[in-house]
C-alpha atoms as a PDB file:
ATOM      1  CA  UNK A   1      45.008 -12.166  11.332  1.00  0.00           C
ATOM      2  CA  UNK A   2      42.115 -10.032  12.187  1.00  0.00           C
ATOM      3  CA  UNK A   3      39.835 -11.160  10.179  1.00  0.00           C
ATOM      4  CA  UNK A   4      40.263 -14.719  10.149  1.00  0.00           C
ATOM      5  CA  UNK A   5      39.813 -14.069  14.232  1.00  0.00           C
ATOM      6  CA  UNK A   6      36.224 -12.092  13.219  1.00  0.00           C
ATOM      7  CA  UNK A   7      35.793 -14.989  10.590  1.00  0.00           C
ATOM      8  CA  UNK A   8      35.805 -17.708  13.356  1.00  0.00           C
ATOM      9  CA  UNK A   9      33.714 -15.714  15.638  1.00  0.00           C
ATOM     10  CA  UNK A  10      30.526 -15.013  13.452  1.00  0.00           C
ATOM     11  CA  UNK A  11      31.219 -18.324  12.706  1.00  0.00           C
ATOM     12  CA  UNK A  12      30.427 -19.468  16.260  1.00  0.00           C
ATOM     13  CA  UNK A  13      27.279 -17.063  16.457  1.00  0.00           C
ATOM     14  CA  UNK A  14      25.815 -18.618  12.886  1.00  0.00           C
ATOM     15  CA  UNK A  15      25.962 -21.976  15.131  1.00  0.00           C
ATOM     16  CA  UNK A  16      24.532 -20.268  18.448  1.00  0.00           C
ATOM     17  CA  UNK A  17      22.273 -17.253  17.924  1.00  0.00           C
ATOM     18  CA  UNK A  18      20.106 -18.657  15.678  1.00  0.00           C
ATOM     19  CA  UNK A  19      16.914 -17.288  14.607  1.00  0.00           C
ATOM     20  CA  UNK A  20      18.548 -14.846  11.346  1.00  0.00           C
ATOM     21  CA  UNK A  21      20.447 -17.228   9.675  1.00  0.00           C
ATOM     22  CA  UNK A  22      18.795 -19.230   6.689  1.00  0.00           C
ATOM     23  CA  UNK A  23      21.375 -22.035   6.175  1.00  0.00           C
ATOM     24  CA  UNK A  24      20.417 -25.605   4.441  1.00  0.00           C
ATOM     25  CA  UNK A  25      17.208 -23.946   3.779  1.00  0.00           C
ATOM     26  CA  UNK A  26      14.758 -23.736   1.389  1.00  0.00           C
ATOM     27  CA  UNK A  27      15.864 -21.161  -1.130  1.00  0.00           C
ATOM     28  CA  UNK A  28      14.181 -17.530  -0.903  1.00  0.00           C
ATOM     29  CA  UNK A  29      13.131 -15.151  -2.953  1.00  0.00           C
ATOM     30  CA  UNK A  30      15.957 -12.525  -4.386  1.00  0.00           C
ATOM     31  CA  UNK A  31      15.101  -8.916  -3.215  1.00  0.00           C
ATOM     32  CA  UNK A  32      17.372  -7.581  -5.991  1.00  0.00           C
ATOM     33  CA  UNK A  33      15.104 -10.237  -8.662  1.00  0.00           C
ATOM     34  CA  UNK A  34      11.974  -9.202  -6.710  1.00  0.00           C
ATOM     35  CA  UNK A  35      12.816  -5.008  -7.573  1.00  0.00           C
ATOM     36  CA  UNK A  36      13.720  -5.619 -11.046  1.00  0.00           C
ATOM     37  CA  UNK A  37      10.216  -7.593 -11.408  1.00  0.00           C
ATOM     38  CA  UNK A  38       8.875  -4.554  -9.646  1.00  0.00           C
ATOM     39  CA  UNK A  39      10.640  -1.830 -12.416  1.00  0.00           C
ATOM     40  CA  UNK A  40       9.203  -4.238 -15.701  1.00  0.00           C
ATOM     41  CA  UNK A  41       5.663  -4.729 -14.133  1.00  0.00           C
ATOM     42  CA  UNK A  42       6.462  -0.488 -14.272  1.00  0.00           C
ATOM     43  CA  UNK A  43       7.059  -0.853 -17.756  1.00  0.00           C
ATOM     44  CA  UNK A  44       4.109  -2.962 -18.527  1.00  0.00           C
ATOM     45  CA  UNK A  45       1.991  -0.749 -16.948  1.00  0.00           C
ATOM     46  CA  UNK A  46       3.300   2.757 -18.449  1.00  0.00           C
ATOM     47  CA  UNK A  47       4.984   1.536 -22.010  1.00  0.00           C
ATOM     48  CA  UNK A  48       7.296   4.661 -23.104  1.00  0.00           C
ATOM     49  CA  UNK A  49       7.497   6.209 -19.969  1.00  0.00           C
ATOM     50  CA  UNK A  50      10.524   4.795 -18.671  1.00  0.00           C
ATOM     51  CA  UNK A  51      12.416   3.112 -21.857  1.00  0.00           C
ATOM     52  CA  UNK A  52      15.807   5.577 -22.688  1.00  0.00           C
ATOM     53  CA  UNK A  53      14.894   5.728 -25.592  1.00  0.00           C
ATOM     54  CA  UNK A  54      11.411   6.758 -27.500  1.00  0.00           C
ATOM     55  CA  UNK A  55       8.892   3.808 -28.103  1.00  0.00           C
ATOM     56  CA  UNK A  56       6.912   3.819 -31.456  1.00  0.00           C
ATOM     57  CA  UNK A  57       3.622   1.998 -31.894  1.00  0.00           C
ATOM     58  CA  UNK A  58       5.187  -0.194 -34.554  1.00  0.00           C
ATOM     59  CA  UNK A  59       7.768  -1.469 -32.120  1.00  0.00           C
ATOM     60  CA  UNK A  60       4.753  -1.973 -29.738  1.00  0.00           C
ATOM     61  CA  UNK A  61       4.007  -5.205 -29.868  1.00  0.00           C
ATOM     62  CA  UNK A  62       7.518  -7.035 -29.876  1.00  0.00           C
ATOM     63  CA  UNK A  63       8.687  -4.617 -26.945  1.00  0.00           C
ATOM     64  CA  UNK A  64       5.540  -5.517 -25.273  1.00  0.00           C
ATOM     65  CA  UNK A  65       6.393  -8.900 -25.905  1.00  0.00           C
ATOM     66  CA  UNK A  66       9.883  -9.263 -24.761  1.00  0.00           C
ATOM     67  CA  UNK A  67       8.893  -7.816 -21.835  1.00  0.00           C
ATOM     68  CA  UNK A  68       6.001  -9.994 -20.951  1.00  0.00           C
ATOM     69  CA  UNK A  69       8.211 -13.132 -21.431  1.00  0.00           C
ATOM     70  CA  UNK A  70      11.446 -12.016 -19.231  1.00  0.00           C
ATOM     71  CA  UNK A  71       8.373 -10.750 -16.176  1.00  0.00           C
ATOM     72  CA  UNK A  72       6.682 -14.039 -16.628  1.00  0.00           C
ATOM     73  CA  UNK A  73       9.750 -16.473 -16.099  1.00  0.00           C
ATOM     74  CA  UNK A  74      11.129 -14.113 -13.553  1.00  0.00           C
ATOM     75  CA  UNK A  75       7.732 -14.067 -11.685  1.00  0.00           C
ATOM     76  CA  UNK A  76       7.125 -17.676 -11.940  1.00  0.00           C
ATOM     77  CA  UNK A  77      11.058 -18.732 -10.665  1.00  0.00           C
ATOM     78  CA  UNK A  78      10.079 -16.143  -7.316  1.00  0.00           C
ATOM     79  CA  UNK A  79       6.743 -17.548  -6.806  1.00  0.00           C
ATOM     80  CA  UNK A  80       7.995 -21.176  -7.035  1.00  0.00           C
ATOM     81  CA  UNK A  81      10.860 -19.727  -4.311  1.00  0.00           C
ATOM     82  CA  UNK A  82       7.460 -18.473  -2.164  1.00  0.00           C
ATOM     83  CA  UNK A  83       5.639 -21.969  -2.404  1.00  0.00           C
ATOM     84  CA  UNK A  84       8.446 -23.496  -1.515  1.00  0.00           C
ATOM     85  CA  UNK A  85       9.369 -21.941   1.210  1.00  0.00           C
ATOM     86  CA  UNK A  86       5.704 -22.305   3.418  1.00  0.00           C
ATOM     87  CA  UNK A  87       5.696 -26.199   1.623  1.00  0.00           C
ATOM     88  CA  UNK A  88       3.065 -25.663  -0.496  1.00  0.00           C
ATOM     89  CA  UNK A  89       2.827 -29.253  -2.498  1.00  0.00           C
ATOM     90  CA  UNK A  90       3.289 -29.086  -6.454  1.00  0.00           C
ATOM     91  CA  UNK A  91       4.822 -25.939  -6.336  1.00  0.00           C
ATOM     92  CA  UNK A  92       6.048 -25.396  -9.634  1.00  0.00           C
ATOM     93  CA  UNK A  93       2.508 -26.206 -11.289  1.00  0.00           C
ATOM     94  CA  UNK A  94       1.197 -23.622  -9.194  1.00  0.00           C
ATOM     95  CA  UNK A  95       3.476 -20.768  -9.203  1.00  0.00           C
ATOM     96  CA  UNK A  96       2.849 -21.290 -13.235  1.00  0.00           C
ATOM     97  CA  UNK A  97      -1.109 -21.240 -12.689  1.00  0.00           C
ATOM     98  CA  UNK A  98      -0.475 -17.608  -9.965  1.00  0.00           C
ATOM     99  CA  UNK A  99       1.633 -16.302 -12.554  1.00  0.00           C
ATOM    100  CA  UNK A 100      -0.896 -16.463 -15.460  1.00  0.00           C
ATOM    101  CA  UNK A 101      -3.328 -15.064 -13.437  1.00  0.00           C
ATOM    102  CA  UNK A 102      -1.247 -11.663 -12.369  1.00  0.00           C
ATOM    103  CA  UNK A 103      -0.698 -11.233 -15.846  1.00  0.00           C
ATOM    104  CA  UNK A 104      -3.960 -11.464 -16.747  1.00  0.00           C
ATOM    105  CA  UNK A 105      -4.936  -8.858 -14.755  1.00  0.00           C
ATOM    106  CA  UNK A 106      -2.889  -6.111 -16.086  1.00  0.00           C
ATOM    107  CA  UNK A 107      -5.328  -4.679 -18.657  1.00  0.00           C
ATOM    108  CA  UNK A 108      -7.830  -4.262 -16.217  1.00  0.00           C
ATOM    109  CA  UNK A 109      -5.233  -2.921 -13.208  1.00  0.00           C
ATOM    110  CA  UNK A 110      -4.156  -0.113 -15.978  1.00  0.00           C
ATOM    111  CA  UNK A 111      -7.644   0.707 -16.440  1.00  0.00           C
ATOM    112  CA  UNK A 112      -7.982   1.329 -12.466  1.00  0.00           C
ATOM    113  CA  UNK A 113      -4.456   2.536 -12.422  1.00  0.00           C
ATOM    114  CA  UNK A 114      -5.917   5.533 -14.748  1.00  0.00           C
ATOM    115  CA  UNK A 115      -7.815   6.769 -12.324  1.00  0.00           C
ATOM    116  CA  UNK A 116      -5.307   7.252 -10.129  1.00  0.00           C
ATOM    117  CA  UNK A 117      -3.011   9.200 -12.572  1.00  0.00           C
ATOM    118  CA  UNK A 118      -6.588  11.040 -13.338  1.00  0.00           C
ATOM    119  CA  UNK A 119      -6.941  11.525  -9.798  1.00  0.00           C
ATOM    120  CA  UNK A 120      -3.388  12.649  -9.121  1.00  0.00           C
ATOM    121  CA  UNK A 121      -3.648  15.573 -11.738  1.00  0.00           C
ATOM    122  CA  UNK A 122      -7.120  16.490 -10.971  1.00  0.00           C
ATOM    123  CA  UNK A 123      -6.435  16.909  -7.150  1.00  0.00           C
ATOM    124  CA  UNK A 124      -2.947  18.571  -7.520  1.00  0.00           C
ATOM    125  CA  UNK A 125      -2.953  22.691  -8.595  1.00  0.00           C
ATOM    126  CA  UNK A 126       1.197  22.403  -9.189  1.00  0.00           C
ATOM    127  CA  UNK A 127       0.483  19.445 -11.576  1.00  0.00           C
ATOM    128  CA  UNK A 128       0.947  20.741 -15.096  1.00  0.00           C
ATOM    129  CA  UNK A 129       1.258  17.324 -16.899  1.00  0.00           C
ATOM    130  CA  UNK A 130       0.058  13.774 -17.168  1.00  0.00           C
ATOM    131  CA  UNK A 131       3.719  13.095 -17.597  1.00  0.00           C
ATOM    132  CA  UNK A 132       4.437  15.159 -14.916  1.00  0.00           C
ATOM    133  CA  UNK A 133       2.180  12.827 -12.665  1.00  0.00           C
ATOM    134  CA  UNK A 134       3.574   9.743 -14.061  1.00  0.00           C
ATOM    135  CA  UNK A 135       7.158  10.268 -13.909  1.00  0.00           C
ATOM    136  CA  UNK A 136       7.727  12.506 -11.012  1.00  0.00           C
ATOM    137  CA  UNK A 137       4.676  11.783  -8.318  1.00  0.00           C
ATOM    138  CA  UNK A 138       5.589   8.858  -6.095  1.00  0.00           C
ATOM    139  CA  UNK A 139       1.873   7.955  -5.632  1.00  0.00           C
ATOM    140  CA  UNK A 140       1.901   6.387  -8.983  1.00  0.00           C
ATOM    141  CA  UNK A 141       4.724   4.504  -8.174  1.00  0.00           C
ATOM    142  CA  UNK A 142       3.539   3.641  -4.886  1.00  0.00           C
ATOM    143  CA  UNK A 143      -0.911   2.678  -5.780  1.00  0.00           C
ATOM    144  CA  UNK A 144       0.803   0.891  -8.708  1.00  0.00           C
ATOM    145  CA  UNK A 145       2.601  -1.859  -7.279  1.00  0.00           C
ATOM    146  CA  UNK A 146       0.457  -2.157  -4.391  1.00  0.00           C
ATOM    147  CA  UNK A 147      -2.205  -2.711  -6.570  1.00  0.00           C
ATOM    148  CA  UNK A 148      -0.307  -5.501  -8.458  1.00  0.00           C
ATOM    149  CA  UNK A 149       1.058  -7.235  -4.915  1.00  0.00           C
ATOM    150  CA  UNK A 150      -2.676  -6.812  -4.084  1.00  0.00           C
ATOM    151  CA  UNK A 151      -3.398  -9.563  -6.905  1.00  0.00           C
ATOM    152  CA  UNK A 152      -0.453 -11.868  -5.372  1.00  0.00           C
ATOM    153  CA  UNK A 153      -1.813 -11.268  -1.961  1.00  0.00           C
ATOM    154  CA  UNK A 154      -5.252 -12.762  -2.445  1.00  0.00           C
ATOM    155  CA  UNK A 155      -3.794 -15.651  -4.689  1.00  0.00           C
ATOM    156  CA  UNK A 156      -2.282 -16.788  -0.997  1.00  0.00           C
ATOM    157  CA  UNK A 157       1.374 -15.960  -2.326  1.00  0.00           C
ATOM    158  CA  UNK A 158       3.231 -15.798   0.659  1.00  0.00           C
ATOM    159  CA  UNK A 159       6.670 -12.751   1.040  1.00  0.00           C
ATOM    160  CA  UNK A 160       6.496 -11.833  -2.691  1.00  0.00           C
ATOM    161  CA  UNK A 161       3.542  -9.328  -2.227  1.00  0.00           C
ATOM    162  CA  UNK A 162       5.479  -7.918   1.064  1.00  0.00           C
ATOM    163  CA  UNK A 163       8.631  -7.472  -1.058  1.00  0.00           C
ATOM    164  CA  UNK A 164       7.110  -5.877  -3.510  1.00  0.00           C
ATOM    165  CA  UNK A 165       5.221  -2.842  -1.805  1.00  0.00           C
ATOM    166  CA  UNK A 166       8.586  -2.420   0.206  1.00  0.00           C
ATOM    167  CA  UNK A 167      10.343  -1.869  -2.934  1.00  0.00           C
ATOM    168  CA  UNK A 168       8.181   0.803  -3.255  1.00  0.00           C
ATOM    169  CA  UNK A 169       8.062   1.818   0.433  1.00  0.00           C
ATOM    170  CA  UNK A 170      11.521   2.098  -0.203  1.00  0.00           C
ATOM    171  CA  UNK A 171      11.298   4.443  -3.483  1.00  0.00           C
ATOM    172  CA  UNK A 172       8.495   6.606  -1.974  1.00  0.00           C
ATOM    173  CA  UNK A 173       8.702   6.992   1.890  1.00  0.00           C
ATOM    174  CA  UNK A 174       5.118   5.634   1.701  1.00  0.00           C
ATOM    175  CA  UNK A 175       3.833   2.142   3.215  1.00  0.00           C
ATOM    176  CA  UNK A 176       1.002   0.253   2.171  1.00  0.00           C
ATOM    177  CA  UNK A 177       0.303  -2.864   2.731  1.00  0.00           C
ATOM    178  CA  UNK A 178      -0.939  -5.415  -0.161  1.00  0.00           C
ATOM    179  CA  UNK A 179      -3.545  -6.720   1.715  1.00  0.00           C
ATOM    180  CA  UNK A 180      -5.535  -3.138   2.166  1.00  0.00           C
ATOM    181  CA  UNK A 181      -8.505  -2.589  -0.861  1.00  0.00           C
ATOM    182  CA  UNK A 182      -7.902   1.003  -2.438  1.00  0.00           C
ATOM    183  CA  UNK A 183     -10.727   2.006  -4.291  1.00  0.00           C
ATOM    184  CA  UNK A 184     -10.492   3.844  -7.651  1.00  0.00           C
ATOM    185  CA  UNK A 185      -9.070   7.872  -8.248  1.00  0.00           C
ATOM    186  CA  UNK A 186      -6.871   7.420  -5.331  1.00  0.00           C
ATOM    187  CA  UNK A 187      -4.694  10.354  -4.645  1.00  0.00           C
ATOM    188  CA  UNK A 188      -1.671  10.574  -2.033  1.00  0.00           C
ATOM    189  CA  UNK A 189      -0.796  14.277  -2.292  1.00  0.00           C
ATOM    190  CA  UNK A 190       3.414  14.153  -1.103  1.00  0.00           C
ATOM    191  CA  UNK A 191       3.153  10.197  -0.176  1.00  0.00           C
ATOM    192  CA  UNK A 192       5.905  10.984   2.976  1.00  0.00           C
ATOM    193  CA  UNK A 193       5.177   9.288   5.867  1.00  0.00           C
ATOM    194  CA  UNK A 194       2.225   7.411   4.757  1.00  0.00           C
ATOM    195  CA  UNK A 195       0.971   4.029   6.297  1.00  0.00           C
ATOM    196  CA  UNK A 196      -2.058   1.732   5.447  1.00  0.00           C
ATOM    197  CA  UNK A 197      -2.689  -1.071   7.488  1.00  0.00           C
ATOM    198  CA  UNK A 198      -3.398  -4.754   5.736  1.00  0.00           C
ATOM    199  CA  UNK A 199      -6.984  -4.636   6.605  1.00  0.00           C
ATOM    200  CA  UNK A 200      -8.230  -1.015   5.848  1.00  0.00           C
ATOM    201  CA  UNK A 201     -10.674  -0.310   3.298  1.00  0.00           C
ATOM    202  CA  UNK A 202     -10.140   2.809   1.404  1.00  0.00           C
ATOM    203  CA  UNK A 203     -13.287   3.835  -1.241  1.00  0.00           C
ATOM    204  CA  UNK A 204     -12.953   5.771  -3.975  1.00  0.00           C
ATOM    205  CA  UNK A 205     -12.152   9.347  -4.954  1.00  0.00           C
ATOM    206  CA  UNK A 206      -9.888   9.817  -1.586  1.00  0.00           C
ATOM    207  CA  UNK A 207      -7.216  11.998  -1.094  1.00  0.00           C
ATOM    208  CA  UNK A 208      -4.644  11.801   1.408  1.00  0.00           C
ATOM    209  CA  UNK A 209      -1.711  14.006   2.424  1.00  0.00           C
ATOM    210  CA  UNK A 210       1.603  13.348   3.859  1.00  0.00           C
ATOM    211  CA  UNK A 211       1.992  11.373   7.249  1.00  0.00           C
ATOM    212  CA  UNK A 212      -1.446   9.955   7.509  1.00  0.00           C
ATOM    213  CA  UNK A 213      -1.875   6.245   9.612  1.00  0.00           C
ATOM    214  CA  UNK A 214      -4.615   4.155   8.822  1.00  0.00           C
ATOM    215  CA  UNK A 215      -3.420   2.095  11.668  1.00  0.00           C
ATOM    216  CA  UNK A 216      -4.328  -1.025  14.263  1.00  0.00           C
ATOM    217  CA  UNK A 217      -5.609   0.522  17.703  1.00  0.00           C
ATOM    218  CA  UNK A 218      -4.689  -2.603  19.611  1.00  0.00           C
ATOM    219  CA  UNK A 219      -3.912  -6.452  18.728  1.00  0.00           C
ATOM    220  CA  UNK A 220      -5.994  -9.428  19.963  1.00  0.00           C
ATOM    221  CA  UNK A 221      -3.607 -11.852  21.664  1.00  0.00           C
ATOM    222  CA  UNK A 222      -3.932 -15.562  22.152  1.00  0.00           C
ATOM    223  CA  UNK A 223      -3.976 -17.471  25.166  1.00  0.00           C
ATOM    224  CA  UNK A 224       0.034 -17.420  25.083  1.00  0.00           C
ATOM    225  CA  UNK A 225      -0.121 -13.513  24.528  1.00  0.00           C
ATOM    226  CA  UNK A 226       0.802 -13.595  20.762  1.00  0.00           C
ATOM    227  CA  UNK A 227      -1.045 -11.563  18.556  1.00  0.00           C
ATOM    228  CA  UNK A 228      -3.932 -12.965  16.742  1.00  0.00           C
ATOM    229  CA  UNK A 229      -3.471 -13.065  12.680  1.00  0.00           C
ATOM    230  CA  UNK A 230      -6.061 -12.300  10.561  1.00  0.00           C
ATOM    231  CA  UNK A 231      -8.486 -10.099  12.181  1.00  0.00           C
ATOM    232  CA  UNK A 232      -9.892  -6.969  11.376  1.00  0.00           C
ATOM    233  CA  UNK A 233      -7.482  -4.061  12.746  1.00  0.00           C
ATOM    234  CA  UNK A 234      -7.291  -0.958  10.196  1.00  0.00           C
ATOM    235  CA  UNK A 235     -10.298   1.374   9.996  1.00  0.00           C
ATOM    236  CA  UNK A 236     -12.401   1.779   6.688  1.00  0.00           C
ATOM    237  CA  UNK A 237     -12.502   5.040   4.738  1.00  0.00           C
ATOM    238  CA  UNK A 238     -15.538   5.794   2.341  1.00  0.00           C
ATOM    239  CA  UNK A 239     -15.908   7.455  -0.901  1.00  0.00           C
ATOM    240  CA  UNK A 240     -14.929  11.188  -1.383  1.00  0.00           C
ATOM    241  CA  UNK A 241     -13.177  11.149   1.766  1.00  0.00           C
ATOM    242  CA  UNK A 242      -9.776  14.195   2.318  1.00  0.00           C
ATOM    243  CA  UNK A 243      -7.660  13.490   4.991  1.00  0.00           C
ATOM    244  CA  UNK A 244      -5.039  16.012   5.772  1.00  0.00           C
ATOM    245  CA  UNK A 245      -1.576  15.779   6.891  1.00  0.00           C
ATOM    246  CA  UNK A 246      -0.596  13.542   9.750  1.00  0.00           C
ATOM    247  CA  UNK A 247      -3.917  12.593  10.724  1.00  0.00           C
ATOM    248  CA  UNK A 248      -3.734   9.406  12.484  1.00  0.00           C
ATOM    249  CA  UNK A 249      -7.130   6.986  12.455  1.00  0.00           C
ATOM    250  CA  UNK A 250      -7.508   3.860  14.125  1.00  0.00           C
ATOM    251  CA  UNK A 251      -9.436   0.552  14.494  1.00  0.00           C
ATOM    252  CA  UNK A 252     -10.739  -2.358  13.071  1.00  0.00           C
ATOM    253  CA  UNK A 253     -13.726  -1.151  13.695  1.00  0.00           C
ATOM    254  CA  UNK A 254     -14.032   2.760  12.916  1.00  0.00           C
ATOM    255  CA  UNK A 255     -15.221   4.019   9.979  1.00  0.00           C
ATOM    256  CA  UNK A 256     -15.357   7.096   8.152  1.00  0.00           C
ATOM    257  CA  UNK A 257     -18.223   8.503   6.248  1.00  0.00           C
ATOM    258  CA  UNK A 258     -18.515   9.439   2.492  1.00  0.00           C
ATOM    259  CA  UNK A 259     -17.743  12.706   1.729  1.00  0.00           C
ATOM    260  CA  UNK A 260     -15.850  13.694   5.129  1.00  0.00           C
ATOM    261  CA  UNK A 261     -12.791  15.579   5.872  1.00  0.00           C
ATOM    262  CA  UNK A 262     -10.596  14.664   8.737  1.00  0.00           C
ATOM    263  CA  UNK A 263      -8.122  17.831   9.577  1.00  0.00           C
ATOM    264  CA  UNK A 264      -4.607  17.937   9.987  1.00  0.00           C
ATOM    265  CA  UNK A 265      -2.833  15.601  13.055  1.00  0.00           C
ATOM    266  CA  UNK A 266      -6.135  14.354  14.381  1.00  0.00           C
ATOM    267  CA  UNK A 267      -6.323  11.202  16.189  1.00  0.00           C
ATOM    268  CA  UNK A 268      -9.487   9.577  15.698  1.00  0.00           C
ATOM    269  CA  UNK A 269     -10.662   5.817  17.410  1.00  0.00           C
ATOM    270  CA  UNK A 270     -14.230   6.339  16.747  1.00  0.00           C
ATOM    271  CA  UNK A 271     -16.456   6.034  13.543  1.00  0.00           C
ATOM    272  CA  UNK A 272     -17.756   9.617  12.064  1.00  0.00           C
ATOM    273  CA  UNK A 273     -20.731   9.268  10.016  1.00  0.00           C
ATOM    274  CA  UNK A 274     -21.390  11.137   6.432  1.00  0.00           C
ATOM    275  CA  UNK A 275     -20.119  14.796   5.546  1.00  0.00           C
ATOM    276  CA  UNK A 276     -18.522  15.055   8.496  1.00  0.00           C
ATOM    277  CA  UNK A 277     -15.801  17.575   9.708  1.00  0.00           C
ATOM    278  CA  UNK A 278     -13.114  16.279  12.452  1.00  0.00           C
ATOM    279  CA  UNK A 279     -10.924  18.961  13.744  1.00  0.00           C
ATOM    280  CA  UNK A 280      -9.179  20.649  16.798  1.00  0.00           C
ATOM    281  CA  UNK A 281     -11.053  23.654  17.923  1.00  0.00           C
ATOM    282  CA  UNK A 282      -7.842  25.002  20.488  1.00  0.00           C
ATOM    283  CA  UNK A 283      -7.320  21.862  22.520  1.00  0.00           C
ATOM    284  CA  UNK A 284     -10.654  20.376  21.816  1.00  0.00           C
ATOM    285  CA  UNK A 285     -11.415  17.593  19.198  1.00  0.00           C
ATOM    286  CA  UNK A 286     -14.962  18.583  17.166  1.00  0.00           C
ATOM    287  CA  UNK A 287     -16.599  16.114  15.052  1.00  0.00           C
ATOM    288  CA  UNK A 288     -19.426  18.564  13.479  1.00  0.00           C
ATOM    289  CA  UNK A 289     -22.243  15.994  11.118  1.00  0.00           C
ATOM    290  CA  UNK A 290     -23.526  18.097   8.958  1.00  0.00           C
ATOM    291  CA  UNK A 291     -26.475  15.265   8.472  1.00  0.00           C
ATOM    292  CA  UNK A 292     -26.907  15.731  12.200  1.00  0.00           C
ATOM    293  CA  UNK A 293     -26.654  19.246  12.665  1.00  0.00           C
ATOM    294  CA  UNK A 294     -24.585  19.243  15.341  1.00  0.00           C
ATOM    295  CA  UNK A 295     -21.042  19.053  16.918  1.00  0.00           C
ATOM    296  CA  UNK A 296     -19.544  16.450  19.456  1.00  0.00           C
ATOM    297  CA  UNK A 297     -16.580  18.395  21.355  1.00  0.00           C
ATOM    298  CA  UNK A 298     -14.379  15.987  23.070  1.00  0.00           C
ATOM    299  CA  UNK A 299     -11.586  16.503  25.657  1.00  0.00           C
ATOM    300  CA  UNK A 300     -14.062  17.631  28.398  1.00  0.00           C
ATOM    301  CA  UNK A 301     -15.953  19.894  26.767  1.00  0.00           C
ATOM    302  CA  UNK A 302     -19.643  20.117  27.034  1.00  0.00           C
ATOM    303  CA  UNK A 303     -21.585  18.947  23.901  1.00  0.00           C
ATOM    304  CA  UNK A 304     -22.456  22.154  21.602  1.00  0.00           C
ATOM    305  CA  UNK A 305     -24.780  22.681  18.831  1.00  0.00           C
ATOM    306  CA  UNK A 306     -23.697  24.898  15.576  1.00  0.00           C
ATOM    307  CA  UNK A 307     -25.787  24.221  12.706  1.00  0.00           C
ATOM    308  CA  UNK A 308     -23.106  26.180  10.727  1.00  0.00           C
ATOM    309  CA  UNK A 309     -21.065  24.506   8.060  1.00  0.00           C
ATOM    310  CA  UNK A 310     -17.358  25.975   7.400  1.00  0.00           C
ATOM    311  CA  UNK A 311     -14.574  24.326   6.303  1.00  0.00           C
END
C-alpha cells in the first residue's frame, strides 16, 4: 500500500512542480546512445586499441567499415532527436547533411589528435609507452571527444556536443567545454579537477596540470538580470604556455603570453604578456616579464625591479 500511496503522490508533483518533467514532448537524445556513440567514435579514432581481441590490417577495412555504418545511423537518429527538440525545420535532411560532415572530419581530427598523444608522452617522464598514453592517460580520452563535440558544436547542434564532453567529464574528472579551441600538442598532465570555459582559446604546445580553471570572471546580465549568452568570458592562453596545478585564470578578456608559466594556485584576472613568470613570492603575487625586465608585485607591495630570470 506504500507505494501505490508514493505512486499517487509523485504523481501529483509531475502535474504541479513542473519545470523537470519532459512529458508529451519532443523526444531527446539517449545519454546511454549518446556514450556508446562516444566509445565507437573511440574506436574510430584509435583502431586496435580497445577491440578484445587483436585487429589485423587485413580485417581493417571491413572492421572499419562496420563501425562507420552503426556510428553514422546512431549519430544521425541523436542529431535528428537535437533538431527536433530546438524546432529546427527539415530535421531529418539535416541531421543527415551534420552527420556527413563529423565524419568527414575524422582523418584530419586523428592527425591533430597525434599531437596530443605526441604531446602527452613527450611532456610526461613516467610515460614509458605510446600505448601507455593511449590506454591509460585520461587526457586522450578527454582532448579526444572534445575535439569531436567541437565539430558538432560549430555545426549549431544543440545538447549532443554537451553530452558528449560530459561523458568524458564523467570518465576523467576533467571538464571542457566543446565550444573552447585547443590548439595542437595539448597536454593535461593528471586531468583531475580540470575546467575550460566555452570561450577560452588555448594555443598550441600547452601543458596543464591538475585543478586548473580557465574560467568566466563575471557574467553580463540583461535588463531582467539574466545572464547574457554568447559573449566572450574565458581567458585566452598562447603557444608554449605551462600552467601548474590549481592555478585559476579568469576573463574574457585576459590573456596569457607565449611561452609563459603560471605557478601553482595562482589567481590571475589580468593579461601577462610573453615569457612571463606568475607566482607567489610569500603572500605576494609577482608577475616578472622577462621582455620587460622587470617584476609587478601585487598585494601591496611596492613595484620591484630584478632583471634575474629563475624558474
Amino acid at each position: 500500500m506504500h507505494l501505490e500511496d508514493t505512486l499517487q503522490a509523485l504523481l501529483r508533483s509531475y502535474r504541479s512542480d513542473g519545470g523537470i518533467n519532459h512529458l508529451d514532448g519532443r523526444n531527446l537524445p539517449s545519454q546511454e546512445s549518446v556514450n556508446q556513440l562516444a566509445a565507437d567514435c573511440m574506436h574510430l579514432l584509435f583502431p586496435g586499441y580497445f577491440e578484445e581481441a587483436g585487429l589485423t590490417q587485413d580485417q581493417l577495412a571491413g572492421h572499419i567499415r562496420g563501425l562507420l555504418d552503426r556510428v553514422d545511423r546512431r549519430l544521425a537518429t541523436e542529431v535528428t532527436k537535437c533538431l527536433r527538440f530546438t524546432g529546427i525545420p527539415s530535421a531529418d535532411a539535416k541531421a543527415r547533411e551534420f552527420a556527413d560532415t563529423f565524419l568527414q572530419q575524422f582523418p584530419s581530427l586523428r592527425q591533430l589528435i597525434r599531437t596530443d598523444v605526441e604531446a602527452a608522452y613527450q611532456g610526461d617522464p613516467a610515460a614509458r609507452s605510446i600505448e601507455e598514453i593511449i590506454l591509460a592517460y585520461p587526457c586522450v580520452l578527454v582532448i579526444s571527444i572534445q575535439r569531436l563535440a567541437h565539430v558538432l558544436y560549430h555545426l549549431g547542434v544543440p545538447l549532443l556536443p554537451r553530452m558528449l564532453t560530459e561523458y568524458a567529464h564523467e570518465r576523467t574528472g576533467c571538464d571542457i567545454h566543446p565550444g573552447a579551441r585547443l590548439g595542437s600538442y595539448f597536454f593535461i598532465d593528471h586531468c583531475t579537477g580540470v575546467v575550460i570555459g566555452e570561450t577560452a582559446t588555448v594555443g598550441s604546445h600547452v601543458k596543464l596540470y591538475q585543478g586548473v580553471t580557465l574560467g568566466a570572471k563575471s557574467f553580463e546580465l540583461d535588463a531582467e538580470g539574466r545572464p547574457i549568452k554568447g559573449v566572450k568570458r574565458h581567458p585566452d592562453i598562447g603557444d608554449h604556455v605551462t600552467i601548474y596545478a590549481h592555478a585559476t585564470i579568469l576573463g574574457g578578456d585576459t590573456h596569457i603570453g607565449a611561452n609563459s608559466i603560471i605557478g601553482s594556485s595562482v589567481w590571475l584576472m589580468k593579461s601577462v604578456p610573453d615569457e612571463s613568470a606568475v607566482y607567489f613570492k610569500g603572500d605576494n603575487l609577482v608577475i616578472r616579464s622577462r621582455r620587460k625586465k622587470e617584476s609587478l608585485v601585487e598585494r601591496g607591495a611596492a613595484p620591484t625591479h630584478e632583471h634575474d630570470w629563475e624558474i
